[in-house]
Protein backbone atom coordinates (compact mmCIF):
# COMPACT_ATOMS: atom_id res chain seq x y z
CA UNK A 1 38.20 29.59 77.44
CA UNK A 2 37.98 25.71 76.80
CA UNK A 3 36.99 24.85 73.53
CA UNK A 4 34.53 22.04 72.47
CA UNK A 5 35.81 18.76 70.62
CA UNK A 6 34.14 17.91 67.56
CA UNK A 7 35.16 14.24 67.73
CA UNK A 8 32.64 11.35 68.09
CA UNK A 9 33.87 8.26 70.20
CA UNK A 10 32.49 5.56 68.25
CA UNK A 11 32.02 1.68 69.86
CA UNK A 12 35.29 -0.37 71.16
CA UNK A 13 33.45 -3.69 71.30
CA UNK A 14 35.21 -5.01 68.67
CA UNK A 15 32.30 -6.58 67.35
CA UNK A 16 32.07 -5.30 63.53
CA UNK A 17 29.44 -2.98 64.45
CA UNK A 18 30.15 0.24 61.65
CA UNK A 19 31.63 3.19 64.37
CA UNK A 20 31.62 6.52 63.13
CA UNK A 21 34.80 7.79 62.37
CA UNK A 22 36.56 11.12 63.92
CA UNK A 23 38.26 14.09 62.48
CA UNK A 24 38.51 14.48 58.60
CA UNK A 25 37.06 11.44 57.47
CA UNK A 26 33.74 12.43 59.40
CA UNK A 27 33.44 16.17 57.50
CA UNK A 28 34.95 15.03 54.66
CA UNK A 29 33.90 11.59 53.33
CA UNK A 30 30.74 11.01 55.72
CA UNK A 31 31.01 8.24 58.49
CA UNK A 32 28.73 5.70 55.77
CA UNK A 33 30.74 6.51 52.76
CA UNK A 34 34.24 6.16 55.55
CA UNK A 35 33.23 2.36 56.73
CA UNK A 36 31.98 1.43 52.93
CA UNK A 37 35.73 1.99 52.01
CA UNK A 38 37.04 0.43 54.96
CA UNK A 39 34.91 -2.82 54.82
CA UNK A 40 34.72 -4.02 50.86
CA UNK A 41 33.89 -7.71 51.95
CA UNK A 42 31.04 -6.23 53.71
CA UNK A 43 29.58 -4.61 51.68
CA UNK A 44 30.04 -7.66 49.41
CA UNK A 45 28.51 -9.91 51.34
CA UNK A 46 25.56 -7.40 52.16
CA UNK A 47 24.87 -7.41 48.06
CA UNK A 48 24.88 -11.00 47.55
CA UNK A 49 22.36 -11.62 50.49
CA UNK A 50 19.90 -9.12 49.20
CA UNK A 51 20.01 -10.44 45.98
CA UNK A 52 19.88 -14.12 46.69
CA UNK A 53 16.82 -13.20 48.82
CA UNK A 54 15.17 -10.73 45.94
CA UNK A 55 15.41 -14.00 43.73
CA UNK A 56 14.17 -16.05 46.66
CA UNK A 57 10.92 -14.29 46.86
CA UNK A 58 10.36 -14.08 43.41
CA UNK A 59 10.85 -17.23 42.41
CA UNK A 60 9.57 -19.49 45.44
CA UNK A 61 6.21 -20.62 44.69
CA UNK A 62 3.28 -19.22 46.58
């Protein structure tokens, strides 16, 4: 009786784009919480642009 694979391919393009991961990280961790700890700079760069743009719109004048 062939049994199903649990495993989710996730995107070869190479291009950055988050992929979710396979196997243990996947039930364990959750794919998010899996590419958060993979990608620090990332998620660096991702909270200096939204606040840099949260004190853009606040302090622009109308």
């Amino acid at each position: 009786m062939p049994v199903a694979s649990d495993t989710v391919v996730g995107s070869s393009a190479g291009d950055g784009s988050p992929t979710r991961p396979t196997g243990d990280a996947q039930r364990g961790r959750g794919w998010l919480r899996t590419w958060i700890a993979a990608h620090p700079a990332d998620v660096v760069d991702l909270f200096v642009y939204v606040v840099v743009l949260n004190l853009a719109i606040e302090h622009l004048p109308r």
